[in-house]
Protein backbone atom coordinates (compact mmCIF):
# COMPACT_ATOMS: atom_id res chain seq x y z
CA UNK A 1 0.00 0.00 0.00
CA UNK A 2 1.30 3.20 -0.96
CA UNK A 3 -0.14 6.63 0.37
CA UNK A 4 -0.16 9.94 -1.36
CA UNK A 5 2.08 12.87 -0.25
CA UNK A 6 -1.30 15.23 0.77
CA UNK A 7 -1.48 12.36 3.92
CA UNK A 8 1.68 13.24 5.66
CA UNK A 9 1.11 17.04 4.76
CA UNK A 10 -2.02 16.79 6.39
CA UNK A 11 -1.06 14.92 9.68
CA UNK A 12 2.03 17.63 10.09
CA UNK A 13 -0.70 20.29 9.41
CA UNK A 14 -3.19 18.53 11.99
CA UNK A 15 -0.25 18.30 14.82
CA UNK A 16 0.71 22.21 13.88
CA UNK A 17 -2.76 23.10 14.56
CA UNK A 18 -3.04 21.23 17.57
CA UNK A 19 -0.28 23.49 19.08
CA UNK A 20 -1.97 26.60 18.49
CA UNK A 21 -4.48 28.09 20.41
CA UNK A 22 -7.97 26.76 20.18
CA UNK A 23 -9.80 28.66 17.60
CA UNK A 24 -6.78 30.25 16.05
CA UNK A 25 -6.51 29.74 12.17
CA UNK A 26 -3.76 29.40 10.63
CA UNK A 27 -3.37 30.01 6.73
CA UNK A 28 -2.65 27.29 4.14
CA UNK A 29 -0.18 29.67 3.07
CA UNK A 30 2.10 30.00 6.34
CA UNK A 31 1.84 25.94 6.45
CA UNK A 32 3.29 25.37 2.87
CA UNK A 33 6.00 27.87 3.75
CA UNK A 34 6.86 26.01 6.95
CA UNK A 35 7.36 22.74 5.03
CA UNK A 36 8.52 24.34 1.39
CA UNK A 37 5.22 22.54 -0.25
CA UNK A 38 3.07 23.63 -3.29
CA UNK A 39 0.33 26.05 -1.97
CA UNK A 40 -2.60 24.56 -3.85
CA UNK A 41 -1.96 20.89 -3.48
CA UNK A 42 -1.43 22.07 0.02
CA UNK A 43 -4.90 23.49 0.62
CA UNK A 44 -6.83 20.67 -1.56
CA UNK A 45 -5.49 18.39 1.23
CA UNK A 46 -6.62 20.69 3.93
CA UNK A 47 -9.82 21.32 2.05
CA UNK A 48 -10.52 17.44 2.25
CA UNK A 49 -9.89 17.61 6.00
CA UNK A 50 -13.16 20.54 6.18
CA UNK A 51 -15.08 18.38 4.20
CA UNK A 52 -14.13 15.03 6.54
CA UNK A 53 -15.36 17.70 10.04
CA UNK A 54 -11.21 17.08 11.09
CA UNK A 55 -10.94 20.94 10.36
CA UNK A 56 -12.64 24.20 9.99
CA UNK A 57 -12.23 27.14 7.63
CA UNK A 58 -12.24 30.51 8.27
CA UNK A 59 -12.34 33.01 5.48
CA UNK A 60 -10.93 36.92 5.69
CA UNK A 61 -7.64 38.56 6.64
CA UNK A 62 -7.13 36.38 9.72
CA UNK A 63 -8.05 33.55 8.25
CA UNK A 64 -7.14 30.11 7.85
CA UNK A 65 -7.42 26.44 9.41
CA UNK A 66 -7.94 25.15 12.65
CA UNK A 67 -9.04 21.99 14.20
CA UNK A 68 -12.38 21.53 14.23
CA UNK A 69 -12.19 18.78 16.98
CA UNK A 70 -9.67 18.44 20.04
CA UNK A 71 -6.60 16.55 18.59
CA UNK A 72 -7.02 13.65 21.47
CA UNK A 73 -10.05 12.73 19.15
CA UNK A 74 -8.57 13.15 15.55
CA UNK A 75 -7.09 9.85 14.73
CA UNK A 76 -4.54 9.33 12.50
CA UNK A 77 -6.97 7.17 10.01
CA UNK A 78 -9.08 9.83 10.16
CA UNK A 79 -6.58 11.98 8.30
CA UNK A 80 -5.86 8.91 6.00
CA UNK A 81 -9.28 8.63 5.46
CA UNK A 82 -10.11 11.95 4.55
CA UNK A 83 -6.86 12.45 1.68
CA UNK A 84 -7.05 9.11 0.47
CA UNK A 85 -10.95 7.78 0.49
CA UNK A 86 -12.43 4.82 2.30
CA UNK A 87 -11.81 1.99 -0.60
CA UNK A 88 -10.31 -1.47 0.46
CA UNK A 89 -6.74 -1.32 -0.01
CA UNK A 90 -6.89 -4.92 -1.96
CA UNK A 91 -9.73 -5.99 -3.72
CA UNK A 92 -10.12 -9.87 -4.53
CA UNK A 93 -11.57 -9.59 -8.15
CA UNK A 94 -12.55 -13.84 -7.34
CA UNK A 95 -10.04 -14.91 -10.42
CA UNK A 96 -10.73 -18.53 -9.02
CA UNK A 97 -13.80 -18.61 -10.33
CA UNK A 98 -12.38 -19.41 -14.00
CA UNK A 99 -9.76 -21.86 -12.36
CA UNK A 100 -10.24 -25.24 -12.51
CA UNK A 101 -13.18 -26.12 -9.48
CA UNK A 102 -14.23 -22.54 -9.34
CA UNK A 103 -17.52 -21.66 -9.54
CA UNK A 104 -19.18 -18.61 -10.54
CA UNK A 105 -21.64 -18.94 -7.78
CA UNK A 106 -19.32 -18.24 -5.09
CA UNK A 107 -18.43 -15.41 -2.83
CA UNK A 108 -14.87 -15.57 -3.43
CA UNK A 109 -14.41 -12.32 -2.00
CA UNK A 110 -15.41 -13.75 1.52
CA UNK A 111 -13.75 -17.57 0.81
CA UNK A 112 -10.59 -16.81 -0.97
CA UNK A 113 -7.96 -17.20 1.59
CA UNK A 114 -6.11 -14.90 0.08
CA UNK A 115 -9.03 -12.47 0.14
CA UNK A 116 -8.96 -13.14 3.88
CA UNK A 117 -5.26 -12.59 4.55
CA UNK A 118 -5.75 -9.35 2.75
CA UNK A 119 -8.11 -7.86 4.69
CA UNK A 120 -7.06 -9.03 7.94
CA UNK A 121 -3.99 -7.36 7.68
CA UNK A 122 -6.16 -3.81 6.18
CA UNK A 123 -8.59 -4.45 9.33
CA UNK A 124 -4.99 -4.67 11.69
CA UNK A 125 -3.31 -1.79 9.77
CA UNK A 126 -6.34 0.50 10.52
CA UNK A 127 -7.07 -0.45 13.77
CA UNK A 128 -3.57 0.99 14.50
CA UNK A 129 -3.85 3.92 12.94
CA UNK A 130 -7.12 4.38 14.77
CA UNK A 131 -5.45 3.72 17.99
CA UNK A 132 -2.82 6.87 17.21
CA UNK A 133 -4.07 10.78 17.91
CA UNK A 134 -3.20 13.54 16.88
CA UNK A 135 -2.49 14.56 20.27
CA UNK A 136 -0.62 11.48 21.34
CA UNK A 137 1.70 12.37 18.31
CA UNK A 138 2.05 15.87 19.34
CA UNK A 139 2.81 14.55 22.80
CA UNK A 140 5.86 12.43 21.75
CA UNK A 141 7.26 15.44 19.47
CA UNK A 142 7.45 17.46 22.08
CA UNK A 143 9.22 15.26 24.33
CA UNK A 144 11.78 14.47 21.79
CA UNK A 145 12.17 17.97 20.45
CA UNK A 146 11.37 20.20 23.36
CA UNK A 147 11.45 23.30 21.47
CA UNK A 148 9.06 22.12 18.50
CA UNK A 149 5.77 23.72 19.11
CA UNK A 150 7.34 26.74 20.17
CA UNK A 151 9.12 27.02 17.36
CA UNK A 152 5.90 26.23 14.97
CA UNK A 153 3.84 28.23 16.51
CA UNK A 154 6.50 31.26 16.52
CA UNK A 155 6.39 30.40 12.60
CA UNK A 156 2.93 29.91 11.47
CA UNK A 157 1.56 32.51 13.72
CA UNK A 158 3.76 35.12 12.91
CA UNK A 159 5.07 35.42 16.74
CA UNK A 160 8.40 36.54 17.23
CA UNK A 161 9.04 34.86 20.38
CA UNK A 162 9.70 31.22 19.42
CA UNK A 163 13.01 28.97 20.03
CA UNK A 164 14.51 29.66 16.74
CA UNK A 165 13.94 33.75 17.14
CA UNK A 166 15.75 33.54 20.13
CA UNK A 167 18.70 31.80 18.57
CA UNK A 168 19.29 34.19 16.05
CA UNK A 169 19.02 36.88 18.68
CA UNK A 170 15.62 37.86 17.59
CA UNK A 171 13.48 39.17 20.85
């Protein structure tokens, strides 16, 4: 299984947003700055995240995104599921049928063993993902990099008061 580009964009975009302060927007343009991405193939992924209820949009000067939902209750299939759709990862197309003993009668999709392996592993894979919050991810960057929602915030807010300011000598 191989996942588009907008999904990790929009999980670094979800944990940004989860360090900022509740209701505060912050522009698709300030995000694709932060990570040196494409503007509009930026905010197409965000714009799937409205549409899924993960985030809101505000229009105007001080617009933007924010979450629309604490990020203890955004899960990372969530995201997943809102960039990349809700289709089956493999899909048993029941080529047995035309095999010698198949039989176009049967359910293939739900016999195959094959078919089964597949989608226990799909079932396992998202189970994990739903397992793993926004939040919790948040949580474990900041222990690891102490200064990493300062420093974002400093950035996509404009603030001139984060980690990196202060190592430049910026006050």
């Amino acid at each position: 299984m191989k996942l588009g580009q907008g999904v990790e964009w929009g999980l670094h975009s979800c944990v940004n947003m989860s360090w900022t302060a509740p209701g505060e927007a912050v522009s698709s343009a300030r995000l694709a700055e932060f990570y040196k991405l494409p503007a509009a193939y930026l905010n197409k992924q965000l714009q799937a995240l409205v549409r899924a209820g993960i985030l809101t949009s505000v229009s105007g000067p001080r617009g933007g995104f924010s979450l629309a939902r604490r990020p203890d209750r955004i899960s990372v299939l969530d995201v997943v599921l809102a960039i990349e759709g809700n289709d089956h990862a493999f899909r048993c197309e029941g080529i047995t049928k035309d095999a010698p003993g198949g039989s176009m009668d049967a359910d293939y999709a739900r016999t195959c063993l094959i078919s089964q392996t597949m989608r226990h592993a799909e079932v396992t894979w998202r189970t994990e993902l739903s397992r793993q919050s926004i939040a919790g991810i948040a949580q474990s960057i900041e222990r690891r990099f102490p200064e990493a929602r300062e420093d974002a915030v400093s950035q996509l807010m404009g603030a001139k008061s984060g980690t990196a300011d202060r190592q430049r000598g910026v006050t």
